[in-house]
Protein backbone atom coordinates (compact mmCIF):
# COMPACT_ATOMS: atom_id res chain seq x y z
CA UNK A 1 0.00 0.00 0.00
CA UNK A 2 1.14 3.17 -0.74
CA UNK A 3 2.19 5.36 2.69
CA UNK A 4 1.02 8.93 2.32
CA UNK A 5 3.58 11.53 3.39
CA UNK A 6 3.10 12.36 6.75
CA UNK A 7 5.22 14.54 8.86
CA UNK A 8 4.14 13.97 12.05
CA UNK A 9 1.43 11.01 11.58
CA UNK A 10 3.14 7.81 10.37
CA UNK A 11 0.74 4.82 10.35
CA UNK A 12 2.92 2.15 9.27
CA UNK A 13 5.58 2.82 11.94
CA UNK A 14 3.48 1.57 14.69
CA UNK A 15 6.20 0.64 17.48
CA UNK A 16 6.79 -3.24 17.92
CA UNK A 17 7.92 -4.94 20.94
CA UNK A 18 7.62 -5.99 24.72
CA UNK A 19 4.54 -7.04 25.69
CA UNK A 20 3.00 -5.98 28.76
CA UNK A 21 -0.64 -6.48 29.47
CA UNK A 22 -3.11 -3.83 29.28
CA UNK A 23 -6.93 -3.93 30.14
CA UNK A 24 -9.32 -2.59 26.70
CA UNK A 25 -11.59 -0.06 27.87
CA UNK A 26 -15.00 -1.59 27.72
CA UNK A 27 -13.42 -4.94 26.50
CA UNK A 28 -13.90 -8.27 26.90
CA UNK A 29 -9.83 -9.38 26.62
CA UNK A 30 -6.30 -7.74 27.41
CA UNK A 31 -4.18 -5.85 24.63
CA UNK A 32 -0.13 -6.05 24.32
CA UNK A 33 1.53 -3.05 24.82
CA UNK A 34 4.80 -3.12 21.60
CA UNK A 35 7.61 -1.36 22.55
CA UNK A 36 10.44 -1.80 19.62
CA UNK A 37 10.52 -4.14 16.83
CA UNK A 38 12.57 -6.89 18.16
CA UNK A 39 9.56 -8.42 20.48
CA UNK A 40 6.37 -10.47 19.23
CA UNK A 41 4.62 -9.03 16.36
CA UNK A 42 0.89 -9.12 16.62
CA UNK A 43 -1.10 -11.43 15.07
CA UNK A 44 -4.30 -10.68 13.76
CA UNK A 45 -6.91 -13.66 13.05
CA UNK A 46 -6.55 -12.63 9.11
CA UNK A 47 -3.14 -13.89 7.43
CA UNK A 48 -1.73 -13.20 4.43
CA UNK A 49 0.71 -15.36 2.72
CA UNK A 50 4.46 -14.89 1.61
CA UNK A 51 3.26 -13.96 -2.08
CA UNK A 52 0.31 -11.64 -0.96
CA UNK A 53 3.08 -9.56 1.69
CA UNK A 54 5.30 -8.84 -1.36
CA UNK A 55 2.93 -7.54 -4.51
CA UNK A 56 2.98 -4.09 -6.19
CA UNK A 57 0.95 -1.15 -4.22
CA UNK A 58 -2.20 -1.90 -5.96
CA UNK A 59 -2.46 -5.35 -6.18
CA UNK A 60 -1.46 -5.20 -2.00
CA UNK A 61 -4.46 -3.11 -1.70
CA UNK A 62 -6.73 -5.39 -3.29
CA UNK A 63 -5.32 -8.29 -1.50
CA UNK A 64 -5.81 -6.93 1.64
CA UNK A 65 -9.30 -5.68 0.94
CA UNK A 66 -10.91 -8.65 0.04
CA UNK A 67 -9.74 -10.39 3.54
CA UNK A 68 -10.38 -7.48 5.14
CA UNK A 69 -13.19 -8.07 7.80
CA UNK A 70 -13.32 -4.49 9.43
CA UNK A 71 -14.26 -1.37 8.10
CA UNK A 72 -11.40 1.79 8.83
CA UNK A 73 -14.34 3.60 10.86
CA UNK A 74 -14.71 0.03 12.99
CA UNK A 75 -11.14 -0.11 13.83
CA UNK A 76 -11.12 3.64 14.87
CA UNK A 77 -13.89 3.48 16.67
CA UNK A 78 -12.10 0.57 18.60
CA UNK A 79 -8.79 2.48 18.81
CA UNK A 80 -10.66 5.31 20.24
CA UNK A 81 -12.36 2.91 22.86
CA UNK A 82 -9.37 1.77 24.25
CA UNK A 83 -7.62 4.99 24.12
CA UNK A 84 -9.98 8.63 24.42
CA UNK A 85 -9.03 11.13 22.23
CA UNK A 86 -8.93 11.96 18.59
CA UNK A 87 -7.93 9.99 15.87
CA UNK A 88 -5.16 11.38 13.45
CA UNK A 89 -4.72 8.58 11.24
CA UNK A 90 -5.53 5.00 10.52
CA UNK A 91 -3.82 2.51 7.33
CA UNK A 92 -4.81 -1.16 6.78
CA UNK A 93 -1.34 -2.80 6.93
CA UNK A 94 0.31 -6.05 7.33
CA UNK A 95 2.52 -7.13 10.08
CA UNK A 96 5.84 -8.31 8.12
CA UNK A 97 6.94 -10.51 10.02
CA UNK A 98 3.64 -12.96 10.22
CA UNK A 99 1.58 -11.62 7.79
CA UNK A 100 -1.05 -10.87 10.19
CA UNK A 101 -3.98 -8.01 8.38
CA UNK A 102 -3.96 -5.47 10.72
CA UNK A 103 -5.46 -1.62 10.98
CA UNK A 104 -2.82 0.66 12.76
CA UNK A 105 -4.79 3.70 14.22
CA UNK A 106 -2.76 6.74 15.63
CA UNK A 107 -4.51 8.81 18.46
CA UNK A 108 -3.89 12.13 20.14
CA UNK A 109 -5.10 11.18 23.92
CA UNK A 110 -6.61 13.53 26.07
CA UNK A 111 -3.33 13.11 27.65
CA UNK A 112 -1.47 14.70 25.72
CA UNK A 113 -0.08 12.20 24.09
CA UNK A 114 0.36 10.14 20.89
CA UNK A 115 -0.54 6.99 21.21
CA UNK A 116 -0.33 4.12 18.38
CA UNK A 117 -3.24 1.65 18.43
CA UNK A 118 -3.50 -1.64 16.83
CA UNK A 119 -6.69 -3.16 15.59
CA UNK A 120 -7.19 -6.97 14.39
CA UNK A 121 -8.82 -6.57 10.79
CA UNK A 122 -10.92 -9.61 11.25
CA UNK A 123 -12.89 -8.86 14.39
CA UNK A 124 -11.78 -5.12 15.39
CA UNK A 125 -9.95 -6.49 18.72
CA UNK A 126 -7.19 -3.97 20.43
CA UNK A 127 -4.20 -6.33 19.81
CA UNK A 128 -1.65 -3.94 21.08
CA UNK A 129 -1.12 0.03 21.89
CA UNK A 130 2.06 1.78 22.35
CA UNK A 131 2.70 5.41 23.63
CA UNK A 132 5.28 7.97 22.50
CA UNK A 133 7.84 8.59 24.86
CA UNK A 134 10.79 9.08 22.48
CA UNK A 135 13.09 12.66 22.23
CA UNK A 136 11.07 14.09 20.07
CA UNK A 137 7.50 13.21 21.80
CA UNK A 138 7.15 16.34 23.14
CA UNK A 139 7.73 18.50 19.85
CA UNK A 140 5.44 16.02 17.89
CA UNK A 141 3.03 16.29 20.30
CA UNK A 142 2.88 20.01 19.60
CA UNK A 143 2.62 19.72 15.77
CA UNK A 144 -0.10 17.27 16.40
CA UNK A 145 -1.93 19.69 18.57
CA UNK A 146 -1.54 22.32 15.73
CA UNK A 147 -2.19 20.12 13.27
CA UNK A 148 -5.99 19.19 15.43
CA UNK A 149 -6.90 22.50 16.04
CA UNK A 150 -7.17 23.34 12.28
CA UNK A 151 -9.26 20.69 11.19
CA UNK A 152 -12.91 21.83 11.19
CA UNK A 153 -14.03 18.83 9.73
CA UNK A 154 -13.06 15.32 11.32
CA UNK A 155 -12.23 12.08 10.04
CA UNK A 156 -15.17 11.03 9.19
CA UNK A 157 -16.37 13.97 7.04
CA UNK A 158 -12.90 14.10 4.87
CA UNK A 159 -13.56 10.26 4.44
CA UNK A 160 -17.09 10.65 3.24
CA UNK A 161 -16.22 13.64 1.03
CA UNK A 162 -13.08 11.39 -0.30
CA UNK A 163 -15.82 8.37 -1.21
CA UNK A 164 -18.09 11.12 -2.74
CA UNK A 165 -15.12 11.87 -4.98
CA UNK A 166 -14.15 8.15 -5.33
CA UNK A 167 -16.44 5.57 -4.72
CA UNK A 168 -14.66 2.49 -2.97
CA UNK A 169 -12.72 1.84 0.00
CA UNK A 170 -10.71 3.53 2.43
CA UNK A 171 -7.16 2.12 2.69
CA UNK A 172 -5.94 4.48 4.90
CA UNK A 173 -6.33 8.38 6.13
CA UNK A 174 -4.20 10.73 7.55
CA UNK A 175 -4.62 14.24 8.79
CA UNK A 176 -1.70 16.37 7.86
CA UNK A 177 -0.32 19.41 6.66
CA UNK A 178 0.25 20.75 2.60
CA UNK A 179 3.62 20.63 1.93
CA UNK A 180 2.97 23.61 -0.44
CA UNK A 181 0.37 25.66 1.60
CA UNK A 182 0.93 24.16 5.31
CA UNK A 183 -2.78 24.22 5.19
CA UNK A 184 -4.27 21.81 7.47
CA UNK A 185 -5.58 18.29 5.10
CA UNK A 186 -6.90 15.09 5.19
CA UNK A 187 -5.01 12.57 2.72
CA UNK A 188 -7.09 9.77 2.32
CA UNK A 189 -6.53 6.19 0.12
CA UNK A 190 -9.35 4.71 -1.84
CA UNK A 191 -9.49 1.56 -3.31
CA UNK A 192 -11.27 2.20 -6.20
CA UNK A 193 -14.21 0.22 -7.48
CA UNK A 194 -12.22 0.42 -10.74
CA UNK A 195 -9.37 -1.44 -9.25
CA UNK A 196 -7.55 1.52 -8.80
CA UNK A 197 -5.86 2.96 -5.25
CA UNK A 198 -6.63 6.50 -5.43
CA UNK A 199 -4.87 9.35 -3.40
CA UNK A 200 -7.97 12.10 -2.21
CA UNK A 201 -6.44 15.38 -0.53
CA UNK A 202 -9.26 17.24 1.37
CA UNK A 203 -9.57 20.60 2.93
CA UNK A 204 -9.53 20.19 6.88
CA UNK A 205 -11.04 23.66 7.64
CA UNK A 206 -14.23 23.18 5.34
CA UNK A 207 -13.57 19.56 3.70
CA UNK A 208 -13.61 20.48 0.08
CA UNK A 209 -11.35 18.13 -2.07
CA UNK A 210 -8.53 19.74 -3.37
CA UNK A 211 -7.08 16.99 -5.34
CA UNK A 212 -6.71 13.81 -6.43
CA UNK A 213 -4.44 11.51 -8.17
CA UNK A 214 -4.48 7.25 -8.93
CA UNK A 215 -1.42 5.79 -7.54
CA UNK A 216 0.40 4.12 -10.93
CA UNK A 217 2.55 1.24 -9.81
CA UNK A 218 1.38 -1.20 -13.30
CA UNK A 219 2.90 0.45 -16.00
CA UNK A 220 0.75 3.39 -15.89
CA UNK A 221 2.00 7.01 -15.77
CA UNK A 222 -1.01 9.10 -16.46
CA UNK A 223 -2.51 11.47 -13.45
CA UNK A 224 -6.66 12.44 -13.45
CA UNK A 225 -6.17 15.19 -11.47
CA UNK A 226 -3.18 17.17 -9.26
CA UNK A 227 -2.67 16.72 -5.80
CA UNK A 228 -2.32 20.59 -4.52
């Protein structure tokens, strides 16, 4: 799947590592807490093979849509269970080391901090959470704040107006500032009912799509639209 440039919200580098137990809000189980990448990866009850971890942007996005079990508003809703706060970004990704169809969902707690959620794409169970303590927690904390107070329109609303645009599925959003404007955007990923992944850019402060572009990885190299 393609990763949409982020600067402060990166979905696929959900933290990987020690487990500790920690109770879901409202839950019926536990979640692992991941601190680094050389402890357990989690595993999901959906598991993709060696073959379907390795394919071209596109065809990863199918793949993983068709065993997908759990809608991106399902697993943020579940991220936001287990951890209060608002929900920056969310990406339907694969654990590379098992294979295991996951949906990693960053929040920006009501304490303050970031904190990087991991949702089971077959039944929309907490599997793990991790919060950022590193050196520059503190600074991307701030950005993050910045970044929340200037979006007038919420998750939700940039998704809807990014189906409206593109009919299909949502792969993946991520609020985030325009590296030309520094306005305040949603970028969102659609999968296309033509096949296609599609890259939606919408307005934060009044959700009006500003662009949008398909993602070529097949020996394509034409744009429908720009990306301002």
């Amino acid at each position: 799947m393609k990763a949409t440039a982020k600067r402060t919200l990166t979905p696929r580098a959900v933290v990987l590592g020690t487990a500790a137990a920690i109770a879901l809000i409202g839950g019926t189980g536990a979640a692992s807490a991941f601190a680094d990448d050389d402890g357990p990866a989690p595993k999901s009850s959906v598991q993709l093979n060696q073959s379907e971890r390795h394919l071209d942007d596109t065809a990863q996005d199918r793949t993983q849509v068709k065993a997908d079990k759990v809608s991106y508003d399902q697993a943020t809703a579940a991220a936001l269970k287990a951890v209060p706060g608002t929900a920056t970004s969310a990406e339907l990704d694969t654990a590379d080391r098992n294979g295991s169809l996951i949906w990693e969902v960053d929040v920006f707690g009501k304490d303050h901090k970031s904190h990087d959620i991991t949702v089971d794409a077959g039944n929309g169970k907490v599997l793990g959470q991790h919060t950022d303590r590193d050196d520059d927690a503190a600074e991307d904390a701030r950005e993050t704040q910045a970044l929340i107070k200037g979006d007038k329109t919420g998750y939700d609303k940039a998704t809807d107006q990014a189906l409206n645009a593109v009919p299909g599925t949502v792969t993946s959003f991520g609020l985030d500032d325009n590296d030309r404007t520094g306005a305040t955007v949603y970028e969102v990923d659609v999968l296309g009912k033509d096949h296609k992944s599609h890259d939606i850019t919408v307005d934060a402060a009044n959700g009006k799509v500003l662009g949008q572009h398909v993602d070529h990885d097949d020996n394509d190299n034409q744009d429908d639209g720009d990306d301002d």
